[in-house]
PDB file of N, CA and C in Angstrom:
ATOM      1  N   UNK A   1      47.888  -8.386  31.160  1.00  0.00           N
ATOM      2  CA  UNK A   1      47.810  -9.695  30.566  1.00  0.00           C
ATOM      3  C   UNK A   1      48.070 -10.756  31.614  1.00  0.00           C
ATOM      4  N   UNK A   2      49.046 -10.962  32.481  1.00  0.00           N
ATOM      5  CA  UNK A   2      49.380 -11.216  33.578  1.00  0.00           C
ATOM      6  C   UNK A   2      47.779 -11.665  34.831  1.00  0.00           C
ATOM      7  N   UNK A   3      47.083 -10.765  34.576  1.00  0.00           N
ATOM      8  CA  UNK A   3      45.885 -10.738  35.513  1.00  0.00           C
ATOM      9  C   UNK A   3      45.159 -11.689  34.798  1.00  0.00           C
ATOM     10  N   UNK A   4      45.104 -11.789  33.558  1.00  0.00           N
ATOM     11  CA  UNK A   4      43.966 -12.971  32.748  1.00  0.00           C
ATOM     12  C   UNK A   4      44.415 -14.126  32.456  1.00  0.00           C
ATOM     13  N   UNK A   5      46.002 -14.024  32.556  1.00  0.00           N
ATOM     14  CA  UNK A   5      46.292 -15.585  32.184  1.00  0.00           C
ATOM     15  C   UNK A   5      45.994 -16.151  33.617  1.00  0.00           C
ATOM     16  N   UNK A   6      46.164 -15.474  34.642  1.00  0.00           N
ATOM     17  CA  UNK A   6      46.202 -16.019  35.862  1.00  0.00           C
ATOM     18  C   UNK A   6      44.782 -16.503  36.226  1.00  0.00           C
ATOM     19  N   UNK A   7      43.908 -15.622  35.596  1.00  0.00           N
ATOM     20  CA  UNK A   7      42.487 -15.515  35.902  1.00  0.00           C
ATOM     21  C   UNK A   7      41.724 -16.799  35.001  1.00  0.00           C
ATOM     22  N   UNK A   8      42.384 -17.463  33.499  1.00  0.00           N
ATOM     23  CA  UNK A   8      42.160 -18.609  32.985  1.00  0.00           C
ATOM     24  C   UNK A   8      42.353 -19.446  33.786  1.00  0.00           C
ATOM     25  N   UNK A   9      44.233 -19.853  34.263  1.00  0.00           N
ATOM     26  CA  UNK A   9      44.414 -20.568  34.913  1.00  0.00           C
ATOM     27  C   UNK A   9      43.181 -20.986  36.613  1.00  0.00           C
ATOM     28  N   UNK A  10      43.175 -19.941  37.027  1.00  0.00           N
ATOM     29  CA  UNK A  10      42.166 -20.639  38.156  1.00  0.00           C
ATOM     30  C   UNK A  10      40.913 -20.932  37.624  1.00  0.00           C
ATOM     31  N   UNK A  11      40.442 -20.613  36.664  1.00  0.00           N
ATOM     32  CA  UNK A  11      39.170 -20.742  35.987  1.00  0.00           C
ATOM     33  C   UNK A  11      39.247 -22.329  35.871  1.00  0.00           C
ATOM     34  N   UNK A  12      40.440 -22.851  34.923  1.00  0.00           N
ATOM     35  CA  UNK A  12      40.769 -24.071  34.709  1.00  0.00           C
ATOM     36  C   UNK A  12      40.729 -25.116  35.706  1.00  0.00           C
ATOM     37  N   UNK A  13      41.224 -24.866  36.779  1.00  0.00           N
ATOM     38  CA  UNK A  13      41.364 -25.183  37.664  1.00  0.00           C
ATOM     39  C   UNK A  13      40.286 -25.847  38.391  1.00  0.00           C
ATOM     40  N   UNK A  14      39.500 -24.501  38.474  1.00  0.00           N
ATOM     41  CA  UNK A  14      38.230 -24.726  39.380  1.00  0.00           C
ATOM     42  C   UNK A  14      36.761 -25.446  38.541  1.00  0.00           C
ATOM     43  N   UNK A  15      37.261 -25.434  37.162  1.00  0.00           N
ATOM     44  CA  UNK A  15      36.372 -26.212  36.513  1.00  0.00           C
ATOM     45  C   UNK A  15      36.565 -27.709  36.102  1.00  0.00           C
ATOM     46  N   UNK A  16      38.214 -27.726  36.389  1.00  0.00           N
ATOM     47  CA  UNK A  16      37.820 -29.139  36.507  1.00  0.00           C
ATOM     48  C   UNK A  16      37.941 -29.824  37.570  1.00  0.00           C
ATOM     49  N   UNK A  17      38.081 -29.104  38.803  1.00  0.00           N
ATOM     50  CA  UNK A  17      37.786 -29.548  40.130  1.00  0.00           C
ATOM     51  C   UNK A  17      36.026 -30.321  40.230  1.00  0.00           C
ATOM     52  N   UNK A  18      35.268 -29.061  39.348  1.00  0.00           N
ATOM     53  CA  UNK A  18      33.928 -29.699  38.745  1.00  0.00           C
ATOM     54  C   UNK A  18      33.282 -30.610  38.510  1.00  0.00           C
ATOM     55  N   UNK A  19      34.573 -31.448  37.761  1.00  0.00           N
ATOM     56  CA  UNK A  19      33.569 -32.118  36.732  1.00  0.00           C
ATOM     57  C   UNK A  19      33.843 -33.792  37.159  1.00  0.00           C
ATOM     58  N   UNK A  20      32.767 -34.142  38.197  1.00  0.00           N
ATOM     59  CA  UNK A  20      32.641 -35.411  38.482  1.00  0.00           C
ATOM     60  C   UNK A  20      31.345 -36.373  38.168  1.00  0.00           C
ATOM     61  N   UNK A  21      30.301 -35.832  37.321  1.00  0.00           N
ATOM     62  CA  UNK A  21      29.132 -36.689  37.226  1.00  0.00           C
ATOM     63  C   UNK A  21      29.002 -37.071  35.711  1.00  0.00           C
ATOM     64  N   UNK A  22      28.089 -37.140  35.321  1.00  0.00           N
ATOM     65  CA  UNK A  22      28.295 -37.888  34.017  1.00  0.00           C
ATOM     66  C   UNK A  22      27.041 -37.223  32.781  1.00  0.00           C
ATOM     67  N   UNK A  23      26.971 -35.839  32.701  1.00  0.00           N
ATOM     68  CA  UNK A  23      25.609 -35.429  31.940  1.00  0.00           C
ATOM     69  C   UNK A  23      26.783 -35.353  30.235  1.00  0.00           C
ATOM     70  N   UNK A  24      25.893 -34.761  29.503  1.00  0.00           N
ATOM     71  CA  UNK A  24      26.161 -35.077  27.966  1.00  0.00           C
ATOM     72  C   UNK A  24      27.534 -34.469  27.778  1.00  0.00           C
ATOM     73  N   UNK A  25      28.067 -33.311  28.307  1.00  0.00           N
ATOM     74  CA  UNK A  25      29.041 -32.920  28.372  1.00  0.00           C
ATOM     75  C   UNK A  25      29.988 -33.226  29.673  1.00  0.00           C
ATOM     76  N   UNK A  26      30.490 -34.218  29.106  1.00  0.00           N
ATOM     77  CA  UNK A  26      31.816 -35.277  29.746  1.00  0.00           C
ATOM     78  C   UNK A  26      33.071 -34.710  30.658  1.00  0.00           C
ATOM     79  N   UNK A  27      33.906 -34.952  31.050  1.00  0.00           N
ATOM     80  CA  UNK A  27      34.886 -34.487  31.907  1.00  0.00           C
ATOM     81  C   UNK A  27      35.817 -34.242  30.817  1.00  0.00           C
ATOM     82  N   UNK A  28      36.239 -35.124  29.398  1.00  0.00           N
ATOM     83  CA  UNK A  28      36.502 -34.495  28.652  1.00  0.00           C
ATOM     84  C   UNK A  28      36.464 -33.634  27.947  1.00  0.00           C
ATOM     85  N   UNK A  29      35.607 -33.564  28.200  1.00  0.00           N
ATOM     86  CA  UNK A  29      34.746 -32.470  26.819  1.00  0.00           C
ATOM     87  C   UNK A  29      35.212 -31.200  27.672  1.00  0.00           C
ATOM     88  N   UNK A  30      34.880 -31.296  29.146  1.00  0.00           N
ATOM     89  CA  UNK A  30      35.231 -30.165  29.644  1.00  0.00           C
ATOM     90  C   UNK A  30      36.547 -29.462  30.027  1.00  0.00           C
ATOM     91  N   UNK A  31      37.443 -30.684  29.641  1.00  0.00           N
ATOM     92  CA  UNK A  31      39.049 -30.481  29.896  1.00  0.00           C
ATOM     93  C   UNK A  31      39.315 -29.790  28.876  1.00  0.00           C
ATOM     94  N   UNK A  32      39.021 -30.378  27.638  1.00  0.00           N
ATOM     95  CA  UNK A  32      39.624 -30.094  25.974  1.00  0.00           C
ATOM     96  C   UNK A  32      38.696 -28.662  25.800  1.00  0.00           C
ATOM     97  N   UNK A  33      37.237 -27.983  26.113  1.00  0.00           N
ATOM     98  CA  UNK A  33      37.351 -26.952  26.185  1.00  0.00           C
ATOM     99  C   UNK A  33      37.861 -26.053  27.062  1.00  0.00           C
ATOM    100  N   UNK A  34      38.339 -26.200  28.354  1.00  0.00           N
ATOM    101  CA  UNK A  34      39.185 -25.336  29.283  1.00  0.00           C
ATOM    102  C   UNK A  34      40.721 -25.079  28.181  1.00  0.00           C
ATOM    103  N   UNK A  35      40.893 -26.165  27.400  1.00  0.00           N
ATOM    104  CA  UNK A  35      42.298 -26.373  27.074  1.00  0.00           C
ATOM    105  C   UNK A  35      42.256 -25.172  26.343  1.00  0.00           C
ATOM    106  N   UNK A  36      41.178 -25.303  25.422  1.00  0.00           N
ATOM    107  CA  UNK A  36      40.795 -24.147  24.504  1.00  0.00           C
ATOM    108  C   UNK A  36      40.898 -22.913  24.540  1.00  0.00           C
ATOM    109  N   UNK A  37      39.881 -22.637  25.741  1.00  0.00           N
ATOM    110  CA  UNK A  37      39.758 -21.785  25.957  1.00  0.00           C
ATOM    111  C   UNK A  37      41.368 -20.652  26.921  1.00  0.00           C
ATOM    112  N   UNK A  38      42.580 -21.337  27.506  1.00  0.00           N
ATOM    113  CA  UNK A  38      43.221 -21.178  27.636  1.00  0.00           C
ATOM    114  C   UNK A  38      44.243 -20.592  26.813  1.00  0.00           C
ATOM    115  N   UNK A  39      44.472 -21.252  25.598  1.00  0.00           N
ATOM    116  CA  UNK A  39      45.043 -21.147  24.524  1.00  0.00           C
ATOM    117  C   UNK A  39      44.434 -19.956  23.620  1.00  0.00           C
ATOM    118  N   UNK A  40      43.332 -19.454  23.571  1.00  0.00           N
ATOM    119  CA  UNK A  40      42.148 -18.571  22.881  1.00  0.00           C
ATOM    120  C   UNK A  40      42.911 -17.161  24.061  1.00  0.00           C
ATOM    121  N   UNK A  41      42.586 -17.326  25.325  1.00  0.00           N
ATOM    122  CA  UNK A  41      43.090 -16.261  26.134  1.00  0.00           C
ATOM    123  C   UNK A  41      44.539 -16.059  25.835  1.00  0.00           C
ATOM    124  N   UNK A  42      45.111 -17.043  25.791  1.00  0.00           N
ATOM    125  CA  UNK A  42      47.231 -16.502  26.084  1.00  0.00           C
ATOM    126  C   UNK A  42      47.413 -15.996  24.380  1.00  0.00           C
ATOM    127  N   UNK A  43      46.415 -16.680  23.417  1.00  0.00           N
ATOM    128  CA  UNK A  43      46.971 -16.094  22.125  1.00  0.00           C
ATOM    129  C   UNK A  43      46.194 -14.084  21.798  1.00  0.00           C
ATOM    130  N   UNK A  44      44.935 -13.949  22.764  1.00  0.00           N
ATOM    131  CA  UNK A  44      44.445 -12.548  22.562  1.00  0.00           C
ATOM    132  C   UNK A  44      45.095 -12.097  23.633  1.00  0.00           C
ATOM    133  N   UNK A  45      45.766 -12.312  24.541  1.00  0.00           N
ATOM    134  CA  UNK A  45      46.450 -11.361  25.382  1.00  0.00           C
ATOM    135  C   UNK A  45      48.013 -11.006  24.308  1.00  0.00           C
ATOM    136  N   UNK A  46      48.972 -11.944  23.642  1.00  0.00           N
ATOM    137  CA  UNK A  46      49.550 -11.735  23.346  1.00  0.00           C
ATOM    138  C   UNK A  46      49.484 -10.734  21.936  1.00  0.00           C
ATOM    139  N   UNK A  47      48.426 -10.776  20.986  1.00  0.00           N
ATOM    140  CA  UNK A  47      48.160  -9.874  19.888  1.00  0.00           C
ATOM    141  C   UNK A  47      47.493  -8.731  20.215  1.00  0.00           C
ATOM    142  N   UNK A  48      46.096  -9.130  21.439  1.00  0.00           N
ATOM    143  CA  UNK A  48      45.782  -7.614  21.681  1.00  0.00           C
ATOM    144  C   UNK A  48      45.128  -7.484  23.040  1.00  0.00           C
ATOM    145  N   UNK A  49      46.573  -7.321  23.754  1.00  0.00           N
ATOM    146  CA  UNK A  49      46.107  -7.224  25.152  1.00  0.00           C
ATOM    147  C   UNK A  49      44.730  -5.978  25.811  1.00  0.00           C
ATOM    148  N   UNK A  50      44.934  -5.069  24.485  1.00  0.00           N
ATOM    149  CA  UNK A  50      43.691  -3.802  25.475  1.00  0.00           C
ATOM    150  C   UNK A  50      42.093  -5.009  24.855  1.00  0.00           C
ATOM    151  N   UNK A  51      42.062  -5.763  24.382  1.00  0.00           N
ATOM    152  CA  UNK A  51      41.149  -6.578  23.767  1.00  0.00           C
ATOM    153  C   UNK A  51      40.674  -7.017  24.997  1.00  0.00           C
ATOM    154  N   UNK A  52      41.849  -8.262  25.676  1.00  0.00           N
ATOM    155  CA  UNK A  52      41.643  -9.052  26.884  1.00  0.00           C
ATOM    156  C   UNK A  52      41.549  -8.020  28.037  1.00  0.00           C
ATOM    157  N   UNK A  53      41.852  -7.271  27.943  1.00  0.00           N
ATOM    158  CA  UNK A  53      41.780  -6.335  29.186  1.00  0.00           C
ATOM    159  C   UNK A  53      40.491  -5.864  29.332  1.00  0.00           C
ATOM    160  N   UNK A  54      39.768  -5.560  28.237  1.00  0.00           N
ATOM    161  CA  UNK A  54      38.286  -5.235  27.940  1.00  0.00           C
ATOM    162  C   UNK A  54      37.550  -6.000  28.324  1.00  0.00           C
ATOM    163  N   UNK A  55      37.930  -7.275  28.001  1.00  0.00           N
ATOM    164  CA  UNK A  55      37.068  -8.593  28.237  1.00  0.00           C
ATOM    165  C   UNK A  55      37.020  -9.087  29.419  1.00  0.00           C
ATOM    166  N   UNK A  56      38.203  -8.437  30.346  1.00  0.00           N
ATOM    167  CA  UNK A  56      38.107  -9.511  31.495  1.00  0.00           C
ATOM    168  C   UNK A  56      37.113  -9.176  32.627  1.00  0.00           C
ATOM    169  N   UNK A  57      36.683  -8.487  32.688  1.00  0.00           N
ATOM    170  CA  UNK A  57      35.082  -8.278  34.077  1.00  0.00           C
ATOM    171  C   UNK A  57      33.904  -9.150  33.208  1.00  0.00           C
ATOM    172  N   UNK A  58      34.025  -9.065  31.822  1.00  0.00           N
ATOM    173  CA  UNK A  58      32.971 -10.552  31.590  1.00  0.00           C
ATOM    174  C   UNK A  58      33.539 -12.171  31.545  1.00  0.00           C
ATOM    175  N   UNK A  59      34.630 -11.804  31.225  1.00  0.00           N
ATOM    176  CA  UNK A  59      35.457 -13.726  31.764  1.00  0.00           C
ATOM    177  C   UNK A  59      35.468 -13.549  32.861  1.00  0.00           C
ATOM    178  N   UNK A  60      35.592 -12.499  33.786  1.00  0.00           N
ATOM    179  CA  UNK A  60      35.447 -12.876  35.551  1.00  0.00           C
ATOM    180  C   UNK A  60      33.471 -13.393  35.768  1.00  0.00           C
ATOM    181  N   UNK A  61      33.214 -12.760  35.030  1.00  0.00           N
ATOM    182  CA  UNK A  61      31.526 -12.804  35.280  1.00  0.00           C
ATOM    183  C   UNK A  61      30.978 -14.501  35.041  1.00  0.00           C
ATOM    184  N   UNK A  62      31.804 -14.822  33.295  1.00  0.00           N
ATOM    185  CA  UNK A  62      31.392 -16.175  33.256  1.00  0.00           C
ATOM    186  C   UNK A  62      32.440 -17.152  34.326  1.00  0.00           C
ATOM    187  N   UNK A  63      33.245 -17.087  34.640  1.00  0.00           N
ATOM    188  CA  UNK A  63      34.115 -17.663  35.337  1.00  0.00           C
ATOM    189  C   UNK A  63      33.281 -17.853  36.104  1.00  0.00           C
ATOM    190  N   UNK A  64      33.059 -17.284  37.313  1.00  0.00           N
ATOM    191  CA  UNK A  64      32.056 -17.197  38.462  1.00  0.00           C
ATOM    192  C   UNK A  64      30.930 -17.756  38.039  1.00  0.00           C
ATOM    193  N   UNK A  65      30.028 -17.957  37.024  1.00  0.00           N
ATOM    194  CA  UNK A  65      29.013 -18.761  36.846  1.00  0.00           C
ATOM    195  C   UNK A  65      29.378 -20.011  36.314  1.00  0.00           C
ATOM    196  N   UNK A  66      30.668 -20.029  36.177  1.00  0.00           N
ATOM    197  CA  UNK A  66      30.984 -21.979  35.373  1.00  0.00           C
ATOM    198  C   UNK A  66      31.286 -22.348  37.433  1.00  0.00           C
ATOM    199  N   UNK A  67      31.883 -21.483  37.904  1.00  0.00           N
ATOM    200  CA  UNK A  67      32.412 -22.088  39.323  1.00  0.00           C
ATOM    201  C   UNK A  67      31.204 -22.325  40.175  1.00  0.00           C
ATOM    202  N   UNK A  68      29.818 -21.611  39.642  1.00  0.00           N
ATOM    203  CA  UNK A  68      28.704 -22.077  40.392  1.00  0.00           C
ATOM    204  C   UNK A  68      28.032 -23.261  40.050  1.00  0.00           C
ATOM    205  N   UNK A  69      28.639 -23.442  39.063  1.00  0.00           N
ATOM    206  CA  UNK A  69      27.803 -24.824  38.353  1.00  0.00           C
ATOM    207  C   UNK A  69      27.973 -25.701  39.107  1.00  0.00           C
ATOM    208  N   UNK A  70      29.236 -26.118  39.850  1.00  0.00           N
ATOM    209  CA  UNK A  70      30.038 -27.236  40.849  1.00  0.00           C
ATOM    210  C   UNK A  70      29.835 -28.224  40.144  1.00  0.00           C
ATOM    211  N   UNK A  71      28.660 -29.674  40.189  1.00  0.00           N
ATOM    212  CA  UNK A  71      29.289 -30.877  39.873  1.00  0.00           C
ATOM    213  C   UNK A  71      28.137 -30.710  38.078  1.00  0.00           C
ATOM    214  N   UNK A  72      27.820 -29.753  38.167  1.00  0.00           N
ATOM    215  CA  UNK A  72      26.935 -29.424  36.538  1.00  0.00           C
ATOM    216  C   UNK A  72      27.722 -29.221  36.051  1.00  0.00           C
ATOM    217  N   UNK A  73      27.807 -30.954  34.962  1.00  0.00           N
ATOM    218  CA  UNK A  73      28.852 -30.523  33.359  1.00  0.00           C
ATOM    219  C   UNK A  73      28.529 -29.572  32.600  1.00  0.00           C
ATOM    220  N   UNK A  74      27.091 -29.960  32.734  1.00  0.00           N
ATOM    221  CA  UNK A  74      26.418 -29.089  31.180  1.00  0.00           C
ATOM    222  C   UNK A  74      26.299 -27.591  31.320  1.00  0.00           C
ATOM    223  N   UNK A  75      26.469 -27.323  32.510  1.00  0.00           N
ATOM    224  CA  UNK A  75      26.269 -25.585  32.885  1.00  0.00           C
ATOM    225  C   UNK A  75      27.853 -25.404  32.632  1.00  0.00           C
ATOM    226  N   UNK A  76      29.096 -26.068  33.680  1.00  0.00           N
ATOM    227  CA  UNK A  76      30.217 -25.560  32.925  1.00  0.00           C
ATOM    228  C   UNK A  76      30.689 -25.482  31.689  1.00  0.00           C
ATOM    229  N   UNK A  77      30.149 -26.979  30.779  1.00  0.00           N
ATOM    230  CA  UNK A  77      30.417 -26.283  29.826  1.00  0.00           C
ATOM    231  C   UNK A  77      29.710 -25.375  28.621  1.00  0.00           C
ATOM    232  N   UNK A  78      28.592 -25.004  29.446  1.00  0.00           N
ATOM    233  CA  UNK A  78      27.823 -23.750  28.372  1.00  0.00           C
ATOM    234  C   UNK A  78      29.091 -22.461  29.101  1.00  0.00           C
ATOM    235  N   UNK A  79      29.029 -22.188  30.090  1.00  0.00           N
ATOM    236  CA  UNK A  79      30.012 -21.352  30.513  1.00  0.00           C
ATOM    237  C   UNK A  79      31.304 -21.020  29.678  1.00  0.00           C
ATOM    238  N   UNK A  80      32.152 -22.213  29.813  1.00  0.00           N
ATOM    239  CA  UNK A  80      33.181 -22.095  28.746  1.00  0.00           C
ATOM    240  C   UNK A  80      32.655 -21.872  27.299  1.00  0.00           C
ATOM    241  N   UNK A  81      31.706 -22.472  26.879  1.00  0.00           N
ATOM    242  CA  UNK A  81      31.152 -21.826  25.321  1.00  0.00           C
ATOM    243  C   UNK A  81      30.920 -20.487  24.940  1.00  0.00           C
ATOM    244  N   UNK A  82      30.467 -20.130  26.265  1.00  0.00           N
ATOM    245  CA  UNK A  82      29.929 -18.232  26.490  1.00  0.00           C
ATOM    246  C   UNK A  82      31.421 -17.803  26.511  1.00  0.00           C
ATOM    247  N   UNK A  83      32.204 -18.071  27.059  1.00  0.00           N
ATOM    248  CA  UNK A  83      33.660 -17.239  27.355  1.00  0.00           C
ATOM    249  C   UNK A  83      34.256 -17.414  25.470  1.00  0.00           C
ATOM    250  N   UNK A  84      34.311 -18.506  25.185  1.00  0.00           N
ATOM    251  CA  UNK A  84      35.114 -18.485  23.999  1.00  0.00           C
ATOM    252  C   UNK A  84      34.203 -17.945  23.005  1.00  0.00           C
ATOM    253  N   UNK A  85      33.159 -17.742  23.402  1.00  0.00           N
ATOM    254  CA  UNK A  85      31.982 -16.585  22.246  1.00  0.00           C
ATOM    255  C   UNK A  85      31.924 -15.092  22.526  1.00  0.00           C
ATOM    256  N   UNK A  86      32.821 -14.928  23.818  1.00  0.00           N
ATOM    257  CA  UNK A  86      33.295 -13.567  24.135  1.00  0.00           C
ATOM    258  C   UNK A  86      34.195 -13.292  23.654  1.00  0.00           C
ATOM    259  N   UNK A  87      35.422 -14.229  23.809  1.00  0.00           N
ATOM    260  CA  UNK A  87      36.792 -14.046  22.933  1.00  0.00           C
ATOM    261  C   UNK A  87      36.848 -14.106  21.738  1.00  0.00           C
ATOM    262  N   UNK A  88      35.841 -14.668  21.156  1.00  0.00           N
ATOM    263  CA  UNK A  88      35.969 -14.556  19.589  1.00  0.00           C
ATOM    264  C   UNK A  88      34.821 -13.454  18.763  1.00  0.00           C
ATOM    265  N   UNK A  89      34.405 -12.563  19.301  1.00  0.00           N
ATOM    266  CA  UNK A  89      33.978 -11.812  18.990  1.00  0.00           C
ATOM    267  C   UNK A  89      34.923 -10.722  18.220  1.00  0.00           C
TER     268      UNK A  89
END
């Protein structure tokens, strides 16, 4: 669990290092879903960590494609949409 909260946190990080231009999905938009999506990870690691443990080579997968997006809002935040449509599966 330890490995994914850590693995949100830089996710967070590096996505909103991101988000400096101005397409439909905003710097907010992309904060308040990182926020989300943070909170979505620390609450399935804590109820069912073999869940998040399952999940995490595809949150590393989308991670790595929101971090390629760089100054693309709209790609990070389809990224974060894909991750929290992984976690809520």
């Amino acid at each position: 669990m330890r490995i994914a909260l850590n693995l949100a946190v830089i996710t967070a990080i590096g996505l909103l290092a991101a988000c400096n231009s101005e397409p439909s999905c905003t710097k907010e938009d992309a904060q308040k879903k990182v926020t989300d999506l943070s909170a979505k990870v620390t609450e399935i690691g804590t109820t069912d960590p073999a869940k998040l443990a399952e999940l995490t080579p595809k949150l590393t997968e989308l991670s790595t494609k929101a971090a390629a997006a760089g100054d693309d809002l709209d790609a990070t935040c389809k990224a974060i949409d894909e991750m929290m449509a992984e976690l809520s599966k």
